[in-house]
Protein backbone atom coordinates (compact mmCIF):
# COMPACT_ATOMS: atom_id res chain seq x y z
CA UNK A 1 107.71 -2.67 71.43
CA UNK A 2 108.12 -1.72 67.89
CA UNK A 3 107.14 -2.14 64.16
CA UNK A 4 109.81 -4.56 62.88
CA UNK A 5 108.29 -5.66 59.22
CA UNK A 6 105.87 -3.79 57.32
CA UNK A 7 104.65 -5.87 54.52
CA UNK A 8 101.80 -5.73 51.56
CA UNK A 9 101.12 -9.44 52.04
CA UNK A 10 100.37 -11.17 54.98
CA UNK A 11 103.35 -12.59 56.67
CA UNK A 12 104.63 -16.04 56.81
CA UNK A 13 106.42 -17.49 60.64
CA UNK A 14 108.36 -20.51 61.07
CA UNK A 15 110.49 -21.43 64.42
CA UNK A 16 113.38 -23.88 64.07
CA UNK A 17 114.05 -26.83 66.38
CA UNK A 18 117.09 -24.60 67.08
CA UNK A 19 114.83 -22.02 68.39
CA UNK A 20 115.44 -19.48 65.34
CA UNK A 21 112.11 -17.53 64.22
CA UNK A 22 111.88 -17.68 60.20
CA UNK A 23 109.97 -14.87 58.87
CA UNK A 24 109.03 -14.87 55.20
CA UNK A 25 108.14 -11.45 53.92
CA UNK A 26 107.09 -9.86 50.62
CA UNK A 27 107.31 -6.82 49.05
CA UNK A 28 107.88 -5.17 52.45
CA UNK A 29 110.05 -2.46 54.63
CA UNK A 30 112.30 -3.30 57.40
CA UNK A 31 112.92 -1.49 60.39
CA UNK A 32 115.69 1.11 59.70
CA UNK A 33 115.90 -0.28 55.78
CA UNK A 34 114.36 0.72 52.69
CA UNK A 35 111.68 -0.80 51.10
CA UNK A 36 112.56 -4.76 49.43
CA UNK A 37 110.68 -5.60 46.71
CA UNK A 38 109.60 -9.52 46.33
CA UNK A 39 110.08 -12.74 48.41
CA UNK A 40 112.83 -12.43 51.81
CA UNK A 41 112.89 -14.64 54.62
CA UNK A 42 114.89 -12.98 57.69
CA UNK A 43 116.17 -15.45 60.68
CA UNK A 44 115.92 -14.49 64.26
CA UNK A 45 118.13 -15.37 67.10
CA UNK A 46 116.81 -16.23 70.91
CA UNK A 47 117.07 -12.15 71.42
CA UNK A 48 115.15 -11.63 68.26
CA UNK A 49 117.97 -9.58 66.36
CA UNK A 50 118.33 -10.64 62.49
CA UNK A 51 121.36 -13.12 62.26
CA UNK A 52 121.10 -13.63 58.48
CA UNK A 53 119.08 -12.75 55.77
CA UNK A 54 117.90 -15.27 52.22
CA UNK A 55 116.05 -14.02 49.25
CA UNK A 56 114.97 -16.46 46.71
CA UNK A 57 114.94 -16.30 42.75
CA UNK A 58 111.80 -16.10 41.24
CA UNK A 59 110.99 -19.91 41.68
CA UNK A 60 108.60 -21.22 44.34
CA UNK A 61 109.75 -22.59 47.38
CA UNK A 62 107.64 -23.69 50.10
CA UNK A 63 108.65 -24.34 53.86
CA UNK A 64 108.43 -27.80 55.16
CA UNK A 65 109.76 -28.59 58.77
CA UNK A 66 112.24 -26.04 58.42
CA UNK A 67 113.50 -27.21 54.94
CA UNK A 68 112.50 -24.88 51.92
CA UNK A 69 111.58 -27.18 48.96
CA UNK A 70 110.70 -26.37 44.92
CA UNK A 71 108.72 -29.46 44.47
CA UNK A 72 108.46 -28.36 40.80
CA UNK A 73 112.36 -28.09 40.20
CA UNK A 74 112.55 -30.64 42.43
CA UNK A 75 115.49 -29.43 44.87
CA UNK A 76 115.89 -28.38 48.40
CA UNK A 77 117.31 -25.95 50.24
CA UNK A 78 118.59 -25.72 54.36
CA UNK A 79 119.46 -22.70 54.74
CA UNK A 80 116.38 -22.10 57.77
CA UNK A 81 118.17 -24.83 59.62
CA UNK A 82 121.97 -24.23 59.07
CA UNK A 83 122.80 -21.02 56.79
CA UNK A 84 123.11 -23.11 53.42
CA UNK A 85 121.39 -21.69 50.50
CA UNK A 86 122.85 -24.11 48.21
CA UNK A 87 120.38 -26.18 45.77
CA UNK A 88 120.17 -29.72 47.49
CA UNK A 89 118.48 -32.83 44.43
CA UNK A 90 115.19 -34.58 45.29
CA UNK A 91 115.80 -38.10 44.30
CA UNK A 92 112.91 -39.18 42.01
CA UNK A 93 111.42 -41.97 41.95
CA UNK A 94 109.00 -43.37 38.54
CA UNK A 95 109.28 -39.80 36.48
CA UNK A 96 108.92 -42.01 33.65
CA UNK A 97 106.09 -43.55 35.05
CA UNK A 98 106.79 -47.31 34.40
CA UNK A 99 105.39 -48.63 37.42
CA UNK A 100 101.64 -50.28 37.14
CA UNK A 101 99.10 -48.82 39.30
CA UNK A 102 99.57 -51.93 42.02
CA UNK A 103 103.43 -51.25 42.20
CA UNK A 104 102.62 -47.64 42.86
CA UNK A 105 99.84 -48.14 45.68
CA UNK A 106 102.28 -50.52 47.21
CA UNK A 107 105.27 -48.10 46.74
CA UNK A 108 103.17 -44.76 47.77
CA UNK A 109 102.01 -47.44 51.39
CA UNK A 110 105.30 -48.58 51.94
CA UNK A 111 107.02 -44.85 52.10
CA UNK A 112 103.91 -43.81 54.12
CA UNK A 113 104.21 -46.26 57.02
CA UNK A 114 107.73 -45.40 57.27
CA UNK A 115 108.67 -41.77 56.25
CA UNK A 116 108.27 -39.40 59.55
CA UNK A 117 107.85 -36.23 57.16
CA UNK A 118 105.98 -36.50 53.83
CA UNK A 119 102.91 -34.74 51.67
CA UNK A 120 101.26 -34.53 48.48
CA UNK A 121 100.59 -32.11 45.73
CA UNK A 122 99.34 -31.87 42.30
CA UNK A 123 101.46 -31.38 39.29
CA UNK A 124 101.58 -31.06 35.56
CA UNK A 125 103.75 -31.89 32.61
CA UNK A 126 103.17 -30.74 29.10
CA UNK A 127 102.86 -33.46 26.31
CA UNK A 128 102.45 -33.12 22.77
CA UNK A 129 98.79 -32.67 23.23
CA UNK A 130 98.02 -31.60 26.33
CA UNK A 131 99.16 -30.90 30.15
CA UNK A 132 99.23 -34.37 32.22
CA UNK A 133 98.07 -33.80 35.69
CA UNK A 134 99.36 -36.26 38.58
CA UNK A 135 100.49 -36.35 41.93
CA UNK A 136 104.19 -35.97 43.38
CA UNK A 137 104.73 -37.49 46.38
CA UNK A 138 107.34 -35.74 48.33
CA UNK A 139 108.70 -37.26 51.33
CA UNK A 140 111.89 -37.57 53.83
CA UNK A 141 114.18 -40.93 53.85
CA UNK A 142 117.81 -41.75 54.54
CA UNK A 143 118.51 -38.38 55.83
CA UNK A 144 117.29 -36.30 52.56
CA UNK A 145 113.93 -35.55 50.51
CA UNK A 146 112.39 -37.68 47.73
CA UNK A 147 109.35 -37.92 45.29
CA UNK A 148 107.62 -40.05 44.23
CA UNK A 149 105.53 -39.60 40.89
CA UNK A 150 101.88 -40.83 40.76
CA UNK A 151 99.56 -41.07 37.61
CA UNK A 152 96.93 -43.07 38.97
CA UNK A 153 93.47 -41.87 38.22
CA UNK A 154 92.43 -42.32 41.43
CA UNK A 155 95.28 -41.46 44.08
CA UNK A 156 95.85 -42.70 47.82
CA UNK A 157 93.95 -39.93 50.27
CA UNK A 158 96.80 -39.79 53.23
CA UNK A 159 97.49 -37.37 55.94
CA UNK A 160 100.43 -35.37 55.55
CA UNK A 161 102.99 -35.68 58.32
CA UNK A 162 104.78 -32.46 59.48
CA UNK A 163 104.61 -29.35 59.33
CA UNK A 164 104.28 -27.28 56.20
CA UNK A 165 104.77 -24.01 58.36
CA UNK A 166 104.24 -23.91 62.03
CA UNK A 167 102.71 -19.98 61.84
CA UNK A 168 102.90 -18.64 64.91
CA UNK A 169 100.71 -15.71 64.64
CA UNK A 170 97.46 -17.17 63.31
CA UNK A 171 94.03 -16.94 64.75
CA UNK A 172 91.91 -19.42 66.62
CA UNK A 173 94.83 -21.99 67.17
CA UNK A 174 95.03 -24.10 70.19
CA UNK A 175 98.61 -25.37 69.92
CA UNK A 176 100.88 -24.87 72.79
CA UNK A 177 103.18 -21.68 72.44
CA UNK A 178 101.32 -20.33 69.03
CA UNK A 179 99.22 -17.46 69.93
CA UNK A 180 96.64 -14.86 68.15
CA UNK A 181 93.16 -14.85 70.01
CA UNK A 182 91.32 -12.79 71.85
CA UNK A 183 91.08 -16.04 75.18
CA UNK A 184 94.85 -15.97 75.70
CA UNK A 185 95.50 -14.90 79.29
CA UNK A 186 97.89 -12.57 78.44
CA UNK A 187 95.80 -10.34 76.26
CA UNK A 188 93.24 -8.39 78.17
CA UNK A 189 90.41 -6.43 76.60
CA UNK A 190 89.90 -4.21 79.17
CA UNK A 191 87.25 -1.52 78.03
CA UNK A 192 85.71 -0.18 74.78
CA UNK A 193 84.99 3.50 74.50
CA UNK A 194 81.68 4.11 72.14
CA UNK A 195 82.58 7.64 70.47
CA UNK A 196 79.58 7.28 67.74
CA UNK A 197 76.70 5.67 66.27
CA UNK A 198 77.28 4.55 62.07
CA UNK A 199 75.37 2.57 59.85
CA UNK A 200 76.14 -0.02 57.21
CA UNK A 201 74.88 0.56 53.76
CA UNK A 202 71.98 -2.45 54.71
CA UNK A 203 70.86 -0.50 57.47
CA UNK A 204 72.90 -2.25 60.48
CA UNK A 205 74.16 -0.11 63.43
CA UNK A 206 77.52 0.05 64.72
CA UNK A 207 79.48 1.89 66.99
CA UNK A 208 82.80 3.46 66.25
CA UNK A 209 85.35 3.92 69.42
CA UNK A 210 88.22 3.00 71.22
CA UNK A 211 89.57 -0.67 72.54
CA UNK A 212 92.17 -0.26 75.46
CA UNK A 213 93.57 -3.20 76.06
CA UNK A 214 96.92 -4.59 78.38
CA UNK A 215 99.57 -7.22 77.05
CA UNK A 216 100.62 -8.73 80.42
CA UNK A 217 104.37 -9.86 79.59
CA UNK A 218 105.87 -10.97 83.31
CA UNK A 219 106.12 -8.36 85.72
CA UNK A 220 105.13 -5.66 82.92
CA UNK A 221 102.15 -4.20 81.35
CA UNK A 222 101.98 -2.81 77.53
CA UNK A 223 98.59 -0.33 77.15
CA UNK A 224 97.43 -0.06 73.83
CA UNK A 225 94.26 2.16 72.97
CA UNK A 226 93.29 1.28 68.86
CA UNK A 227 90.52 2.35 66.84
CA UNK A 228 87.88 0.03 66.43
CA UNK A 229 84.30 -0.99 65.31
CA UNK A 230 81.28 -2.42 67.33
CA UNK A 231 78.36 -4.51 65.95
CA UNK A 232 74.92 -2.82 68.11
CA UNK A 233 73.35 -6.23 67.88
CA UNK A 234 74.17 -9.85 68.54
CA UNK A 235 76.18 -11.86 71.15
CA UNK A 236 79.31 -13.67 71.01
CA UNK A 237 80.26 -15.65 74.29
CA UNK A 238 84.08 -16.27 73.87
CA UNK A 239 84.94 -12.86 72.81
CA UNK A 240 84.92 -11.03 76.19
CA UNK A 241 85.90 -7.53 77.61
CA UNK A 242 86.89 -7.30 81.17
CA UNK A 243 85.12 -10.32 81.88
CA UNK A 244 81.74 -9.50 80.13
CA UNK A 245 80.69 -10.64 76.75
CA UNK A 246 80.48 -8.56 73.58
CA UNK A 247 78.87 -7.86 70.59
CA UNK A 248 78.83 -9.97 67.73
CA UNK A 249 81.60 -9.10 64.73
CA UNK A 250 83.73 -6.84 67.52
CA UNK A 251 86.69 -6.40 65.75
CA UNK A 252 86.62 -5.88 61.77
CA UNK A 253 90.12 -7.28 60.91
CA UNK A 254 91.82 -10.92 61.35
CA UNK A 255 88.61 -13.09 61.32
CA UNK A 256 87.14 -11.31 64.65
CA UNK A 257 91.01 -11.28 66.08
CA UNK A 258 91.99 -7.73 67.55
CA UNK A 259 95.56 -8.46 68.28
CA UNK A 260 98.03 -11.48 67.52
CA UNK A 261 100.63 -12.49 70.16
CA UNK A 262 103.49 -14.94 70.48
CA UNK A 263 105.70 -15.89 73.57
CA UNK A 264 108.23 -18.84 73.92
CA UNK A 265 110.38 -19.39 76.86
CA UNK A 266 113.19 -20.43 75.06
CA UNK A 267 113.05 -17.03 73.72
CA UNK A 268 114.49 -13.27 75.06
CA UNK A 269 111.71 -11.26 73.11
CA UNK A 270 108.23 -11.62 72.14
CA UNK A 271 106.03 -10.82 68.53
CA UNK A 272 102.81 -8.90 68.63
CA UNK A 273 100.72 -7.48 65.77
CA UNK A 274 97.30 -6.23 64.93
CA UNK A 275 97.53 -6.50 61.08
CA UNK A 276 98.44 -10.11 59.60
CA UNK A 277 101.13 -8.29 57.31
CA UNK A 278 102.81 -6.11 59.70
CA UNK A 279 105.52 -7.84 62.74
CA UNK A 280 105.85 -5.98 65.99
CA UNK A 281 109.12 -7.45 68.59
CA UNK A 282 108.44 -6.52 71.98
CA UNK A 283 112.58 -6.84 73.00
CA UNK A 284 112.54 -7.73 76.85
CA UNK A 285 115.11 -5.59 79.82
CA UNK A 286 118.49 -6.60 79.88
C-alpha cells in the first residue's frame, strides 16, 4: 500500500463501464511528481497504473455517467470514456424561450419518459435589468447530450436519472462494490489502546489512543495502528470493535468513518484512505 494522491480538497472517484477509475483531484501532489496546482482528473487501468492524464481550463465541468459536461457553455467532453478531450455541442432546445408554458411541460414529460440519462439545474442570463433565473434541462438522446431551457415559474420536480458521479469512497453507502464504513467485512477494528484522559472546552471527556485495525484483502492482512480519539460517554451500536460496541463519536474525521475502502473484482488493485482528500492503491502480487 501507498499514498498515491495527496490533495487540499477532498477527492472526486468515478469508474467507467470500461472498468477505468477516474480520479478528479485539485490542487494536489502525485506520487513521485511535484505538486499540480488546480483541477486534474487522472485515469486508471484494471492494475491501477495512470494510463492518461486531462486537466481542464478554468471552466466548470461536471461528471455525468462518465461524460464531463459545462452545462453553462453548453458542450461536452469524452475523454473519461475514450481519451477525447475535444469540445463536443449540446444541442439546445427553446434558448429563446418561445415555447408557452404548456408546450414546455409537455416537451420537459416527453424527454423524461424517454431519455435513460437526464437532470436539472438552475441557471442565469443577464438582461438589461437584471439576471433571469431558469432551469436547463440537460439530457441524453440520439446518441449525444441536449438541453432544454425552462422559464416557467413553477418547474416540473423529476428525479434525475444516472449518475452524476458514482464516488466510490464515500461513507455510509450501501451500493454494491462502493465502500467506506466501518460494517464492511473486510475492515476490522480490532482493538483501541486508551493512552490518556482529555477534555473538551464544555467539559466532555475523551480518551486519546491508538486504533489497530486489519484490512483483510484475500489471503493477506494489512495492520494499521492510527491515532485516534474516544468519546467517555454514549453508545453507538453499529460502530463495533472486535465484536463489541463503542463509544459514541469514535472516530473524529469522515462523519464517524475511520477508514475508506474500495475493492472490485474486475480490478488488479484496491483504494484505501483515512482522509477524504488523500488516495492510497493497495497494488496486489504479481
Amino acid at each position: 500500500m501507498r499514498l498515491l494522491l495527496d490533495c487540499d480538497k477532498d477527492l472526486e472517484q468515478y469508474m467507467t463501464i470500461q472498468n477505468n477509475l477516474i480520479v478528479g483531484a485539485s490542487d494536489c501532489k502525485l506520487l513521485n511528481e511535484g505538486r499540480i496546482s488546480g483541477k486534474i482528473y487522472y485515469k486508471f487501468d484494471s492494475l491501477g497504473n495512470i494510463t492518461a492524464k486531462y486537466k481542464p481550463s478554468e471552466s466548470d465541468e461536471i461528471f455525468f455517467e462518465g461524460y464531463l459536461i459545462n452545462v453553462d457553455e453548453n458542450y461536452y467532453r469524452t475523454w473519461a470514456l475514450d481519451g477525447d478531450t475535444l469540445k463536443r455541442k449540446i444541442k439546445t432546445y427553446n434558448e429563446n424561450f418561445n415555447l408557452d408554458t404548456i408546450k414546455q411541460s409537455d416537451f420537459v414529460r416527453k424527454i423524461y419518459e424517454k431519455a435513460d440519462f437526464i437532470f436539472s439545474t438552475d441557471c442565469y442570463i443577464s438582461t438589461n435589468t437584471s439576471l433571469k433565473k431558469f432551469q436547463k434541462v440537460i439530457f441524453w438522446d440520439n446518441n449525444k447530450w441536449n438541453a432544454f431551457y425552462d422559464d416557467r415559474k413553477t418547474h416540473q420536480v423529476f428525479k434525475s436519472k444516472g449518475v452524476v458521479a458514482n464516488r466510490l469512497v464515500i461513507s455510509d453507502s450501501t451500493v454494491k462494490n462502493v465502500l467506506g464504513t466501518h460494517y464492511i467485512e473486510d475492515i476490522q477494528y480490532k482493538y483501541f489502546q486508551k493512552s490518556k484522559l482529555r477534555r473538551y472546552n464544555s467539559g466532555r471527556e475523551f480518551w486519546e489512543g491508538f486504533l489497530y485495525t486489519n484490512i483483510v484483502i484475500g489471503n493477506d492482512t494489512l495492520k494499521i495502528k492510527k491515532f485516534f480519539f474516544i468519546d467517555s460517554d454514549g453508545s453507538k451500536k453499529n460502530i463495533k470493535i472486535n465484536g463489541k460496541a463503542v463509544r459514541d463519536s469514535l472516530f473524529k474525521v469522515l462523519k464517524n468513518v475511520p477508514y475508506y475502502y474500495y475493492s472490485n473484482p474486475n480490478n488488479k488493485y484496491q483504494l484505501f484512505t483515512d482522509e477524504p482528500f488523500k488516495l492510497y492503491v493497495i497494488k496486489n502480487s504479481v
